[in-house]
C-alpha atoms as a PDB file:
ATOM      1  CA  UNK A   1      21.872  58.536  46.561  1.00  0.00           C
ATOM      2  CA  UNK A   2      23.657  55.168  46.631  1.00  0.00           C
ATOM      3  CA  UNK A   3      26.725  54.956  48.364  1.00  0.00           C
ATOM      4  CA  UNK A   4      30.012  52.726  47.215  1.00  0.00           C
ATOM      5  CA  UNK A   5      32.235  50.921  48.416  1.00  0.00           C
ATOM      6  CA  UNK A   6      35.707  52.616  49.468  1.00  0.00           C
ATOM      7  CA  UNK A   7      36.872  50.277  52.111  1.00  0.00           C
ATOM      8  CA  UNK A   8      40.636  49.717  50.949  1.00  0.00           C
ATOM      9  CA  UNK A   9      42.045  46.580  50.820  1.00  0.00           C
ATOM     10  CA  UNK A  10      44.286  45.228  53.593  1.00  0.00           C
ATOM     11  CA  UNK A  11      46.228  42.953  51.314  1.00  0.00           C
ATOM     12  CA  UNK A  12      47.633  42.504  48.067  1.00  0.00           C
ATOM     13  CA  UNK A  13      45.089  39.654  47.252  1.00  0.00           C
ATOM     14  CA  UNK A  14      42.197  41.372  48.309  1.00  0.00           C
ATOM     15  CA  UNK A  15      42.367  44.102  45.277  1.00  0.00           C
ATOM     16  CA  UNK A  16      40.817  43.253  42.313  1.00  0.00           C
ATOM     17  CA  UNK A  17      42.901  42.045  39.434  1.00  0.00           C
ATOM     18  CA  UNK A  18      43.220  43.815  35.954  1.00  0.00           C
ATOM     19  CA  UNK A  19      41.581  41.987  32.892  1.00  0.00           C
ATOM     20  CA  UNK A  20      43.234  40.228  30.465  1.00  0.00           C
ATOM     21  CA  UNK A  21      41.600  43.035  28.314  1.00  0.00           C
ATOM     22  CA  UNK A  22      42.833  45.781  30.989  1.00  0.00           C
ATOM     23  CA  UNK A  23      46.800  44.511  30.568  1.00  0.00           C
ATOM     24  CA  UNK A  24      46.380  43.673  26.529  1.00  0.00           C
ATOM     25  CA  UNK A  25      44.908  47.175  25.978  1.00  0.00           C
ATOM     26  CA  UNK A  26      47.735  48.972  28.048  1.00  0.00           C
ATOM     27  CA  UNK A  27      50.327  46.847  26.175  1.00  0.00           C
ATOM     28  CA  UNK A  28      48.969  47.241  22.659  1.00  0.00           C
ATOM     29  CA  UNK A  29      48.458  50.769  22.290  1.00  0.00           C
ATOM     30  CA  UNK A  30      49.969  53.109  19.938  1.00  0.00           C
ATOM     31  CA  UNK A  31      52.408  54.995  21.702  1.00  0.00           C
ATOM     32  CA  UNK A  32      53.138  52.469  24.563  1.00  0.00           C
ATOM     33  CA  UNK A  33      54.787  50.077  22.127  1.00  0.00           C
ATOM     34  CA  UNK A  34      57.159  52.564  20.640  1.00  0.00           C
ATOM     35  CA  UNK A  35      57.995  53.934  24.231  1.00  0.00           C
ATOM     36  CA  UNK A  36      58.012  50.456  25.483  1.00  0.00           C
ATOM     37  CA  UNK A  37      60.527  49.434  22.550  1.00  0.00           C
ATOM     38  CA  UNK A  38      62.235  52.420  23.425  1.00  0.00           C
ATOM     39  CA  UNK A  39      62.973  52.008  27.108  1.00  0.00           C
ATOM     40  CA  UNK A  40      64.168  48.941  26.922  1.00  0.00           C
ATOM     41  CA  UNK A  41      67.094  49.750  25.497  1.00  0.00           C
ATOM     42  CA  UNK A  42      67.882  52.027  28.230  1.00  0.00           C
ATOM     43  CA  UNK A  43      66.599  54.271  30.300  1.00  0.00           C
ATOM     44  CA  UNK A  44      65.561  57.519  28.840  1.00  0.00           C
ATOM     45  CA  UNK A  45      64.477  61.141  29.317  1.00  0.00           C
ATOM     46  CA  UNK A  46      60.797  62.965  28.523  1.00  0.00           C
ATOM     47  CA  UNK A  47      63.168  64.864  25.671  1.00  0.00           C
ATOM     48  CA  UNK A  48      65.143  61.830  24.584  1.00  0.00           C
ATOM     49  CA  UNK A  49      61.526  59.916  23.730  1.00  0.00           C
ATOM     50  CA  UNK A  50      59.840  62.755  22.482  1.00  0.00           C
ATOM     51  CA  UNK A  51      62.810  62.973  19.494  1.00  0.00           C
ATOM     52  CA  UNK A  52      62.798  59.435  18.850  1.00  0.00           C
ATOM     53  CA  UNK A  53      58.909  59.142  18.934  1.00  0.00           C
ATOM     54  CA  UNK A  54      57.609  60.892  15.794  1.00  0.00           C
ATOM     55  CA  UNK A  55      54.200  62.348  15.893  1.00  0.00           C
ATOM     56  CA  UNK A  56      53.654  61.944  19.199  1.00  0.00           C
ATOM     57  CA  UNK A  57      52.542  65.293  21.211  1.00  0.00           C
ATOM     58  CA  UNK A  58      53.924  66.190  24.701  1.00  0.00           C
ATOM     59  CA  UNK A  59      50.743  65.863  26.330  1.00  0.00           C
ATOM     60  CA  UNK A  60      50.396  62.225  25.020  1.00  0.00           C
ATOM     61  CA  UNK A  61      53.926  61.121  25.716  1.00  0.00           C
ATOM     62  CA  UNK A  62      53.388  62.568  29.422  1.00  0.00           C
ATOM     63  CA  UNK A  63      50.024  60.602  30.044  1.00  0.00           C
ATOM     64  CA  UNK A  64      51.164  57.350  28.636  1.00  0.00           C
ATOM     65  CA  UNK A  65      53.907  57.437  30.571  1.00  0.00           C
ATOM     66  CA  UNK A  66      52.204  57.899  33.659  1.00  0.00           C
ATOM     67  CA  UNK A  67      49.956  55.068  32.446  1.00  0.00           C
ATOM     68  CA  UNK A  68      52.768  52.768  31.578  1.00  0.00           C
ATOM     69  CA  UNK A  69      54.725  53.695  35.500  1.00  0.00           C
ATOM     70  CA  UNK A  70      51.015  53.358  36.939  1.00  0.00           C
ATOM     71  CA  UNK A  71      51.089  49.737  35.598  1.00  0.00           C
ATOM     72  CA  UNK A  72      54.289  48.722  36.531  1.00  0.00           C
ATOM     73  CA  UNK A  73      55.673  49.069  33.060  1.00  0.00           C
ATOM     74  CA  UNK A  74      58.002  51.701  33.730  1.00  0.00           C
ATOM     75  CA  UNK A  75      59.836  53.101  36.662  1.00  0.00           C
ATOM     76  CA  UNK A  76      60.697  56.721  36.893  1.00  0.00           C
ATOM     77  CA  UNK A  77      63.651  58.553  38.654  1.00  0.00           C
ATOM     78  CA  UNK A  78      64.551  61.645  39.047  1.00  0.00           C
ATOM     79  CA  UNK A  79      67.836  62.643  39.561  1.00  0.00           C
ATOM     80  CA  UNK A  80      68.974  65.756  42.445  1.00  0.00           C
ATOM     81  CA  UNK A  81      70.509  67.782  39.798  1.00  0.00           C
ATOM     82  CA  UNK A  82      69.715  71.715  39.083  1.00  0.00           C
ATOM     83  CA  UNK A  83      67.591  71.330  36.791  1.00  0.00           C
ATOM     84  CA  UNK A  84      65.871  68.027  37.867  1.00  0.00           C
ATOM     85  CA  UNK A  85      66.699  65.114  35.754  1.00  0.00           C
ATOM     86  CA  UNK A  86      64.251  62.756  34.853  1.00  0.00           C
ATOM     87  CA  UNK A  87      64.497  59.219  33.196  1.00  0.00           C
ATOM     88  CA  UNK A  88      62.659  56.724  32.217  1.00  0.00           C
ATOM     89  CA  UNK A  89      63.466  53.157  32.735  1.00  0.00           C
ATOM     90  CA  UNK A  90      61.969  49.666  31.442  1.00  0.00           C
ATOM     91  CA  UNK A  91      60.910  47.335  34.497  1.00  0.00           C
ATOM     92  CA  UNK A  92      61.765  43.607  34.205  1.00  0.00           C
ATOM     93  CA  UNK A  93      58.184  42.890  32.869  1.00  0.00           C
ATOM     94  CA  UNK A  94      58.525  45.615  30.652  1.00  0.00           C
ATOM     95  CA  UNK A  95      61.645  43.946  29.286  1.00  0.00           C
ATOM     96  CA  UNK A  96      60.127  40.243  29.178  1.00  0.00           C
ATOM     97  CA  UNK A  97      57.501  41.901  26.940  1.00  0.00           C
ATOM     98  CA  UNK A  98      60.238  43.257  24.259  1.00  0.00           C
ATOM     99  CA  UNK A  99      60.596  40.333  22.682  1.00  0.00           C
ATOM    100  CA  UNK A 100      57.123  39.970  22.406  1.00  0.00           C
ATOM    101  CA  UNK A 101      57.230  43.526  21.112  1.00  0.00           C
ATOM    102  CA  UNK A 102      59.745  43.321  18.789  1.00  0.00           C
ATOM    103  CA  UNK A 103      58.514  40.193  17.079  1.00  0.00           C
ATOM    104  CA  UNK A 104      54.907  42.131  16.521  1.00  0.00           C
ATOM    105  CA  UNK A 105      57.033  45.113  14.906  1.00  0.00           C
ATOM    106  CA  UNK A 106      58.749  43.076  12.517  1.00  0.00           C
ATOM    107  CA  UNK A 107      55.870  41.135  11.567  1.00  0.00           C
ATOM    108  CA  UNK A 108      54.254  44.046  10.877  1.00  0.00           C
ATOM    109  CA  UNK A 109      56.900  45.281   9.092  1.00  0.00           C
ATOM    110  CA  UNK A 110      56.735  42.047   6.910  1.00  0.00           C
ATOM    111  CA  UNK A 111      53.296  42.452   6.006  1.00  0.00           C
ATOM    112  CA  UNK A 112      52.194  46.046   5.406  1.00  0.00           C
ATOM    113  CA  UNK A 113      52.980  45.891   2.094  1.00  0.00           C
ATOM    114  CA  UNK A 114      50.551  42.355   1.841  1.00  0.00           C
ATOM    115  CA  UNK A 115      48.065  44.804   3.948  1.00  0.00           C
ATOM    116  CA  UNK A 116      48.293  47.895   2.063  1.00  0.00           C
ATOM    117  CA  UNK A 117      47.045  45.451  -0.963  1.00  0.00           C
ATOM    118  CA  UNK A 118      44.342  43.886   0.290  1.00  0.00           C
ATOM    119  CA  UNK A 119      42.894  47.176   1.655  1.00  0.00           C
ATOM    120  CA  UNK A 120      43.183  48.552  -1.596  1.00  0.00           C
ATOM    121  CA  UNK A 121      41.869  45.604  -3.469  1.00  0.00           C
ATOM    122  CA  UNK A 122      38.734  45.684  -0.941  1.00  0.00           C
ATOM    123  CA  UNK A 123      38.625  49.566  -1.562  1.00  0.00           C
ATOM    124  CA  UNK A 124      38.629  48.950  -5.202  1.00  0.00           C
ATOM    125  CA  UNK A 125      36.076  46.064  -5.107  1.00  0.00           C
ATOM    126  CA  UNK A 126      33.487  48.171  -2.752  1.00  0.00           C
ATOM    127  CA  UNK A 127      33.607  50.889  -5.313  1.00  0.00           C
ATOM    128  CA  UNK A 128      32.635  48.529  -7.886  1.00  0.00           C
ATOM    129  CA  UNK A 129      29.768  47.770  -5.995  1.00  0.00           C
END
């Protein structure tokens, strides 16, 4: 049986960084955009995303945003009230990446008409076929 290694690093340059594919995957998924888009508006509770998010489930809202605070993406506070309180706030990097965000959404929003075309022209032209 081979045996790894699970000596912890000492300092912050010691641990391994992410991949440029690691931090582009994290940023470019699905539901991360919308709650990324979201947040940085202002910070925001489970509830208050899962309205303005539609189609997402609860389970996937809850793991990406532990994914998104696990990355640094997101901070989350909860607030000493009865019931507990919970938000959901953009981080600085989160909200450098909003324009960066926001320019992909509109873009997109520009062009899925020009996309919905050519997929049906290619649709059309493989039928042919």
């Amino acid at each position: 049986m081979s045996q790894r290694n699970t000596r912890v690093p000492e300092r912050a340059d010691e641990q391994e960084a992410c991949t440029l594919l690691e931090v582009i995957s994290r940023v470019s998924g699905k539901w991360s955009i919308v709650v990324l888009l979201e947040t940085a508006r202002r910070p925001m509770r489970f509830t208050e995303l899962e309205r303005a998010i539609h189609g997402i489930s609860r389970r996937m809202l809850t793991l990406t945003l532990r994914q998104l605070e696990r990355d640094g993406f997101l901070v989350r506070t909860v607030h000493p009230t009865v019931p507990p309180r919970v938000e959901y706030a953009a981080t600085d990097m989160a909200r450098e990446l909003h324009a960066h965000l926001s320019g992909l959404t509109e873009w997109a929003e520009r062009h899925r008409d020009t996309v919905a075309a050519a997929r049906a022209a290619f649709d059309e032209a493989a039928a042919a076929r």
